[in-house]
N, C-alpha and C. Protein backbone atom coordinates (compact mmCIF):
# COMPACT_ATOMS: atom_id res chain seq x y z
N UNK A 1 50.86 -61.98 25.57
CA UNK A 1 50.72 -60.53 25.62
C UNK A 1 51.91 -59.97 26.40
N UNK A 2 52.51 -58.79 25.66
CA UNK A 2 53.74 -58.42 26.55
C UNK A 2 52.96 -57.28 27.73
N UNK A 3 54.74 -57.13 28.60
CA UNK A 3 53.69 -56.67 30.18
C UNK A 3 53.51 -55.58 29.44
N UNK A 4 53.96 -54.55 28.92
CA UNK A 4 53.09 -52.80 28.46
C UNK A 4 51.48 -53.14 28.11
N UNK A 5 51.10 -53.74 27.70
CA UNK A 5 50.08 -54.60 26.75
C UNK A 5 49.05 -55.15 28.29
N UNK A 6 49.54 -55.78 28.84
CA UNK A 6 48.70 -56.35 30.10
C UNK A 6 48.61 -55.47 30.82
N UNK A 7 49.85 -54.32 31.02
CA UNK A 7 49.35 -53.06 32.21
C UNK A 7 48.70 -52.21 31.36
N UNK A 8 48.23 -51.80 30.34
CA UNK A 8 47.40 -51.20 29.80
C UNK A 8 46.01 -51.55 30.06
N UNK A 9 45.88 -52.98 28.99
CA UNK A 9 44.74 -53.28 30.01
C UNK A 9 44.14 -53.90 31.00
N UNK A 10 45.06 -53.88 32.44
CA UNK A 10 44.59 -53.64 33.27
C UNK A 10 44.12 -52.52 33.97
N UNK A 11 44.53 -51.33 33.27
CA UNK A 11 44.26 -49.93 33.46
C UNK A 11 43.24 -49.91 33.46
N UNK A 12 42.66 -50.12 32.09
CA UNK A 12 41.62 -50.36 31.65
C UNK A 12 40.41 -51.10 32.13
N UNK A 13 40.75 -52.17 33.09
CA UNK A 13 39.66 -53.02 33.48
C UNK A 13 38.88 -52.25 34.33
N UNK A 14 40.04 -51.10 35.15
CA UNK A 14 39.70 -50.95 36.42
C UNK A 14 38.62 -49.52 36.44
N UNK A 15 38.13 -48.93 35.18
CA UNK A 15 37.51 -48.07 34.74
C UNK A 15 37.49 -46.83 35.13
N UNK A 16 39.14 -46.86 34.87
CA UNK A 16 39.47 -45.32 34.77
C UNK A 16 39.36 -44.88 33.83
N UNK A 17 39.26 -43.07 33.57
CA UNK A 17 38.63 -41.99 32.10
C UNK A 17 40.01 -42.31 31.64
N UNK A 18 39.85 -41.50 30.05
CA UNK A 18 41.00 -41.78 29.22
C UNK A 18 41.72 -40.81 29.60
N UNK A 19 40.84 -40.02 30.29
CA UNK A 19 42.80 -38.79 30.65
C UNK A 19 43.73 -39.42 31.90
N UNK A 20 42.73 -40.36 32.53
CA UNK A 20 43.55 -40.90 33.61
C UNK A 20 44.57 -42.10 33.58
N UNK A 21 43.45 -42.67 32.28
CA UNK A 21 44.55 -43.63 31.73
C UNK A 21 45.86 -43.63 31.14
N UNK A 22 45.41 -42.12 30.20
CA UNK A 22 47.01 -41.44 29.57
C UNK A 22 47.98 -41.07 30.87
N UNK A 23 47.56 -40.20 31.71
CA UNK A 23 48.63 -39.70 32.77
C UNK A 23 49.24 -41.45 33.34
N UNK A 24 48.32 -42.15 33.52
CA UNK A 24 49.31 -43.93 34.07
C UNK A 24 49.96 -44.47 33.41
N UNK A 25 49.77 -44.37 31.54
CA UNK A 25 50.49 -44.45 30.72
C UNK A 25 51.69 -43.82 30.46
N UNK A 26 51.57 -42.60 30.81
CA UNK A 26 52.92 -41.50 30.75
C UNK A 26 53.87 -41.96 32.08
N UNK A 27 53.58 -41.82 33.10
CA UNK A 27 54.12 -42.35 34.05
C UNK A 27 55.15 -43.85 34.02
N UNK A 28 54.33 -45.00 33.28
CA UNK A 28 54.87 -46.15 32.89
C UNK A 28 55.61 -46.08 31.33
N UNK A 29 55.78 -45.19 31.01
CA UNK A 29 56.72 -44.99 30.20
C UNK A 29 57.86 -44.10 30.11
N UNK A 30 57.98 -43.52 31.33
CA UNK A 30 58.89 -42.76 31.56
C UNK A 30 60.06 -43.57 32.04
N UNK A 31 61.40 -42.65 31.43
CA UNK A 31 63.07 -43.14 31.73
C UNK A 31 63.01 -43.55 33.11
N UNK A 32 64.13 -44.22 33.44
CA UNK A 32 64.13 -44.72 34.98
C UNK A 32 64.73 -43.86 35.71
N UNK A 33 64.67 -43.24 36.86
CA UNK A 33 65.11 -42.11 37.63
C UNK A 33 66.23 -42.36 37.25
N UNK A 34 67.02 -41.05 37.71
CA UNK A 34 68.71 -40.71 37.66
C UNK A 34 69.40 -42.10 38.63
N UNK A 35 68.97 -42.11 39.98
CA UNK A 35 69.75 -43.38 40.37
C UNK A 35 69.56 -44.60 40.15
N UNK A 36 69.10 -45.02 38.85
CA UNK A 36 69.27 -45.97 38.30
C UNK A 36 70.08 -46.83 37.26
N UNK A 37 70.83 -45.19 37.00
CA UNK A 37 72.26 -45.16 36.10
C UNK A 37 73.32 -45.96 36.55
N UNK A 38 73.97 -46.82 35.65
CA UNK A 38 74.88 -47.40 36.70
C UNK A 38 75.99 -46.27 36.56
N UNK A 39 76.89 -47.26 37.55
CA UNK A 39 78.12 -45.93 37.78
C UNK A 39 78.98 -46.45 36.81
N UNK A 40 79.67 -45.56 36.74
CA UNK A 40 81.36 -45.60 36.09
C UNK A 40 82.53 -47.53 36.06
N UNK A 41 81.95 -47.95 37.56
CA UNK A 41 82.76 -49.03 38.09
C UNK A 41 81.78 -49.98 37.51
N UNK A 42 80.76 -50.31 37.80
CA UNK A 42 79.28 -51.03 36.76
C UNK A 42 79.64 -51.39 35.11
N UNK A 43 80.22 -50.15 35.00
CA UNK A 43 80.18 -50.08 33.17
C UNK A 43 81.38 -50.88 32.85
N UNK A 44 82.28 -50.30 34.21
CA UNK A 44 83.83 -51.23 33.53
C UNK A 44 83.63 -52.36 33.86
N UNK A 45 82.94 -53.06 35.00
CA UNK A 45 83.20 -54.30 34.88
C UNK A 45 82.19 -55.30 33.65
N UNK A 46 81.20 -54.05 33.16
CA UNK A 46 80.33 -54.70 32.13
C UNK A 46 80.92 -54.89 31.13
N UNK A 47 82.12 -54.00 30.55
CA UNK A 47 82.97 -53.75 29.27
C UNK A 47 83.96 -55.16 29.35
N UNK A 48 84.19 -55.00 30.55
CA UNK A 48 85.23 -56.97 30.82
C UNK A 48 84.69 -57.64 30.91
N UNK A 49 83.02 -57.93 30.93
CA UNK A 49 82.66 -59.09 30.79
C UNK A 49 82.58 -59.08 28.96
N UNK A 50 82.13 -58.30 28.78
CA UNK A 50 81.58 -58.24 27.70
C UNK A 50 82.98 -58.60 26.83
N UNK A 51 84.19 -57.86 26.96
CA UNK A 51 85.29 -58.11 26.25
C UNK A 51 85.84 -59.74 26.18
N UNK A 52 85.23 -60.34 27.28
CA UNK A 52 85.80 -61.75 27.95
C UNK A 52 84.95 -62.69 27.02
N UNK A 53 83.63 -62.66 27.05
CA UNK A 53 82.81 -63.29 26.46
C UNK A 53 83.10 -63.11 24.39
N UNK A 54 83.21 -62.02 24.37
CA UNK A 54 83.50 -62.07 22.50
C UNK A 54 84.89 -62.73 22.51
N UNK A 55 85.68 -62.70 22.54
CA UNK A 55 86.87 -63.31 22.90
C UNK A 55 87.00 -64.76 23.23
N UNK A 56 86.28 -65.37 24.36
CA UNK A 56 86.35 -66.61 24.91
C UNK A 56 85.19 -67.15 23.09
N UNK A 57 83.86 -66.28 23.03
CA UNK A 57 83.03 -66.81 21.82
C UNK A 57 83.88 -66.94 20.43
N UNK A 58 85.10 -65.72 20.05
CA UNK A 58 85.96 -66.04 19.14
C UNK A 58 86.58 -67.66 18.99
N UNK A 59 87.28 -67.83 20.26
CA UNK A 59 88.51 -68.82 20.10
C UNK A 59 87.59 -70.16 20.08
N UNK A 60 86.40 -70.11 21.08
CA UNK A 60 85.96 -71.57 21.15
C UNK A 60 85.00 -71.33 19.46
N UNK A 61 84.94 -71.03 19.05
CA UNK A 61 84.33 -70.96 17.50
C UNK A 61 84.98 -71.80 16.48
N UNK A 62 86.46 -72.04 16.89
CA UNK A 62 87.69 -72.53 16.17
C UNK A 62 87.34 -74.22 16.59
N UNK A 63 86.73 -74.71 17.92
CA UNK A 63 86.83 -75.83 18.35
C UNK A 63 85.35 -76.02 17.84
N UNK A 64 84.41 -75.50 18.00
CA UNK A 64 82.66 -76.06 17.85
C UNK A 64 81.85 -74.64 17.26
N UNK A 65 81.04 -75.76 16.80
CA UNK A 65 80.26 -74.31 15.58
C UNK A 65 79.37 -73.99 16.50
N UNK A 66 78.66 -74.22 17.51
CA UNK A 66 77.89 -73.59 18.55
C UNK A 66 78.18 -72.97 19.68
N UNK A 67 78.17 -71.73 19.59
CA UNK A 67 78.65 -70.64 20.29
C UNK A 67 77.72 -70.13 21.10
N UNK A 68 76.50 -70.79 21.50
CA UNK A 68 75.21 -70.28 22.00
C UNK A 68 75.89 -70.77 23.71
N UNK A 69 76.69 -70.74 24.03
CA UNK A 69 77.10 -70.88 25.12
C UNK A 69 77.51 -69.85 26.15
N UNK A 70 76.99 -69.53 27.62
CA UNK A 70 78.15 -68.72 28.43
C UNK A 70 79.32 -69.05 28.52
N UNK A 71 79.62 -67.76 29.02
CA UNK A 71 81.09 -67.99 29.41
C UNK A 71 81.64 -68.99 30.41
N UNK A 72 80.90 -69.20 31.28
CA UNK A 72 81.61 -70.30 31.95
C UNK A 72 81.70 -71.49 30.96
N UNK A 73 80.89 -72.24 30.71
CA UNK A 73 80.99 -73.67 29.69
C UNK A 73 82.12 -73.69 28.66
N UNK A 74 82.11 -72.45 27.73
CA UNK A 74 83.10 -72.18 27.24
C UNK A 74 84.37 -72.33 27.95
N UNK A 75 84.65 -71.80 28.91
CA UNK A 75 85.77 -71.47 29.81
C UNK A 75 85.81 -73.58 29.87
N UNK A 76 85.19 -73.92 30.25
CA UNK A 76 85.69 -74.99 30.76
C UNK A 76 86.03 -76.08 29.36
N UNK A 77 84.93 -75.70 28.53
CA UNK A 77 85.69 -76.49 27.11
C UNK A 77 86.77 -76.05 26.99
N UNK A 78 87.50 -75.05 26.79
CA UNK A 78 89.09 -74.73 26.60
C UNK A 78 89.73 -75.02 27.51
N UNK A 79 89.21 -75.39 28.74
CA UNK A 79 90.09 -75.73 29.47
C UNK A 79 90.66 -76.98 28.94
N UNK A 80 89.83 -77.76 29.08
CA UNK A 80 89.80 -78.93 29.32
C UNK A 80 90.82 -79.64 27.29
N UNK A 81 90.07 -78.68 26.60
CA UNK A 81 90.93 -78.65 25.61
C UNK A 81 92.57 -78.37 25.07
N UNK A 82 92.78 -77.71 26.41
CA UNK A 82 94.29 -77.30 27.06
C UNK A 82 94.20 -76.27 26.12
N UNK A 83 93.71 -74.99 25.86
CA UNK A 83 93.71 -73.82 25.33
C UNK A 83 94.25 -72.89 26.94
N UNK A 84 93.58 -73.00 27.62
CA UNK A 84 93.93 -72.07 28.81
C UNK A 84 94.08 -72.83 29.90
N UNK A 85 95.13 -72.50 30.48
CA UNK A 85 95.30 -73.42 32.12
C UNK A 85 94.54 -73.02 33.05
N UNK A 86 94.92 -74.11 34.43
CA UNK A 86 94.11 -73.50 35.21
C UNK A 86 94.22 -72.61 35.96
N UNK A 87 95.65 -71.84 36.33
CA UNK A 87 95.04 -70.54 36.27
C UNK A 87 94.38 -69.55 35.56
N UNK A 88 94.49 -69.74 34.46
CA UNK A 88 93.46 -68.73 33.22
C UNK A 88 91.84 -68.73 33.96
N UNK A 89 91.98 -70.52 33.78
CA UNK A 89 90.32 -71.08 33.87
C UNK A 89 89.97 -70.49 35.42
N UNK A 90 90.72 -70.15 36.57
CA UNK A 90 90.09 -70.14 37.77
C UNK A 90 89.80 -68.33 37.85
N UNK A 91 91.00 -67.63 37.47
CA UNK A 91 90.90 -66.20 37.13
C UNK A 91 89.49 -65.81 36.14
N UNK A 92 89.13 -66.45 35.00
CA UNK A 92 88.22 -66.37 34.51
C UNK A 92 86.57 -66.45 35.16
N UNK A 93 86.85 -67.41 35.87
CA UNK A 93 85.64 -67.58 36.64
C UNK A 93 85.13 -66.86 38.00
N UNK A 94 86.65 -66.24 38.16
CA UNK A 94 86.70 -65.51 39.21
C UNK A 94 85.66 -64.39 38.93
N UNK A 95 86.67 -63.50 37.67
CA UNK A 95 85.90 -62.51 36.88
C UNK A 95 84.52 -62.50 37.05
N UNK A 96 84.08 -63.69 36.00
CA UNK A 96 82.91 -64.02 35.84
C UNK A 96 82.00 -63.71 36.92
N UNK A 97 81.92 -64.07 37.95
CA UNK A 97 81.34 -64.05 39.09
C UNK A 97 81.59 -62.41 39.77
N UNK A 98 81.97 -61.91 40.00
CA UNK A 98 81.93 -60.79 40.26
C UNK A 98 81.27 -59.64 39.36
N UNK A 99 81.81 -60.00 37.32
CA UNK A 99 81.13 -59.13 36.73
C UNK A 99 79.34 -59.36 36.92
N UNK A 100 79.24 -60.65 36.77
CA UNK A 100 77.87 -60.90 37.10
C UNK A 100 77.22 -60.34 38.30
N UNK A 101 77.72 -60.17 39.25
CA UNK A 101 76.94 -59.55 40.47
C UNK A 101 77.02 -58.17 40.35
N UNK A 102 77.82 -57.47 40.14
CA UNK A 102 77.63 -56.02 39.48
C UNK A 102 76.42 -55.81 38.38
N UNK A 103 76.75 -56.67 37.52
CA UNK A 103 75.92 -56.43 36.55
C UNK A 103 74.34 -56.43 37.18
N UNK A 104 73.97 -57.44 38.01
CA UNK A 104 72.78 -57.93 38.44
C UNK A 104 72.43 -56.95 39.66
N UNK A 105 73.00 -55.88 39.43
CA UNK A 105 72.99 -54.86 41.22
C UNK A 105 73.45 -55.28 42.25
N UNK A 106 74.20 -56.41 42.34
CA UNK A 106 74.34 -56.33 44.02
C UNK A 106 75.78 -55.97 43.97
N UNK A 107 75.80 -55.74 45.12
CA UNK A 107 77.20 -54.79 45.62
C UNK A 107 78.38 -55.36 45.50
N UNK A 108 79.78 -55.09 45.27
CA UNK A 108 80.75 -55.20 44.72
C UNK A 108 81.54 -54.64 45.59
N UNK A 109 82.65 -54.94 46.37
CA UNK A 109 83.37 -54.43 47.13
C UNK A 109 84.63 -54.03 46.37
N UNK A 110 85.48 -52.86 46.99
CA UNK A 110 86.52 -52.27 46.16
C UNK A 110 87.76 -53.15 45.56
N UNK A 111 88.05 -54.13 46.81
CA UNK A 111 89.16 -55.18 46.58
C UNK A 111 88.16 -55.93 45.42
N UNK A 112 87.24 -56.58 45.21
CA UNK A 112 86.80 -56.91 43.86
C UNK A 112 86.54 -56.52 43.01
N UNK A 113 86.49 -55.62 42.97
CA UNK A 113 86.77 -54.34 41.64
C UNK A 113 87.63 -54.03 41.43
N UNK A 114 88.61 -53.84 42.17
CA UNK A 114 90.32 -53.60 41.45
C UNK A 114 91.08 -55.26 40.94
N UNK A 115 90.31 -56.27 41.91
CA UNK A 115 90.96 -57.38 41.31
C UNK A 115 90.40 -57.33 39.77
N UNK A 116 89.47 -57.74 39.74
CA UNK A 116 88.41 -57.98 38.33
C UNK A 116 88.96 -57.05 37.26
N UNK A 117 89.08 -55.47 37.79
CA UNK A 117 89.52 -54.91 36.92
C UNK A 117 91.23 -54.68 36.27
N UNK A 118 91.90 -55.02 36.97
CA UNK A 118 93.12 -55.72 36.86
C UNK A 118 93.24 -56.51 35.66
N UNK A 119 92.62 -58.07 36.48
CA UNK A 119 92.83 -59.12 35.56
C UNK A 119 91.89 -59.11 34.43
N UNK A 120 91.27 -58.35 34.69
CA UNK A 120 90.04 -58.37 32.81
C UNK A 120 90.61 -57.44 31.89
N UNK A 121 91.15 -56.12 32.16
CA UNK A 121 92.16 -55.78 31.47
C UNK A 121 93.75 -55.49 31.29
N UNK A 122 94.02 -56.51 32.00
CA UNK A 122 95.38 -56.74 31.61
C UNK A 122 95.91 -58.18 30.92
C-alpha cells in the first residue's frame, strides 16, 4: 500500500467525520511551502550532475550494454579503461560528491560551488 493510501486510512481508523477527513486530506496534498524551492545554486549543481551522468551513461554505453549504473562505477570503468585520467576521474568524483549533497539538502559552501560549478561546466 503506498503512504497516501496508509495515511488515509489511518485517518480513517482514528474516527474522524468525513469533513474532517477531507480538510487532513487537503492539507496532505498540498504543494510544499515556498521554502522548499530549491535555489538557483541547487538547480545548477543539479543540471551538472545531471549533464555528467548522460554523458559519462553515453560513452560507457560504447564499452557495456548496461548502463543501470551511477556515476561513480561508471567513472571508474573508464577510468580504468583509460578513457579518462586521473585527473578527470578525481575531478569527477569530486563533483559528484558535492552535487550529491546539494541535491540531498545539506549545505554547500561557496568555494564548493564555484569549484563544482567551474569544473562541471567547463
Amino acid at each position: 500500500m503506498n503512504y497516501a493510501k496508509r495515511y488515509k486510512t489511518s485517518l480513517l481508523s482514528r474516527g474522524l467525520s468525513f469533513s474532517e477527513l477531507q480538510s487532513q486530506i487537503r492539507e496532505y496534498d498540498q504543494l510544499p511551502p515556498e521554502g522548499y524551492k530549491a535555489d538557483i545554486k541547487t538547480m545548477n549543481l543539479f543540471n551538472i550532475r545531471y549533464i555528467l551522468e548522460k554523458e559519462a551513461r553515453r560513452i560507457y554505453s560504447f564499452y557495456n550494454e548496461d548502463t543501470r549504473k551511477s556515476l561513480f562505477p561508471m567513472t571508474i570503468a573508464l577510468h580504468n579503461l583509460g578513457i579518462i585520467d586521473r585527473t578527470a576521474f578525481d575531478s569527477l568524483g569530486e563533483v559528484s560528491a558535492i552535487t550529491n549533497r546539494a541535491i540531498h539538502g545539506e549545505p554547500i559552501n561557496e568555494k564548493q560551488y564555484t569549484w563544482a560549478y567551474d569544473v562541471g561546466f567547463n
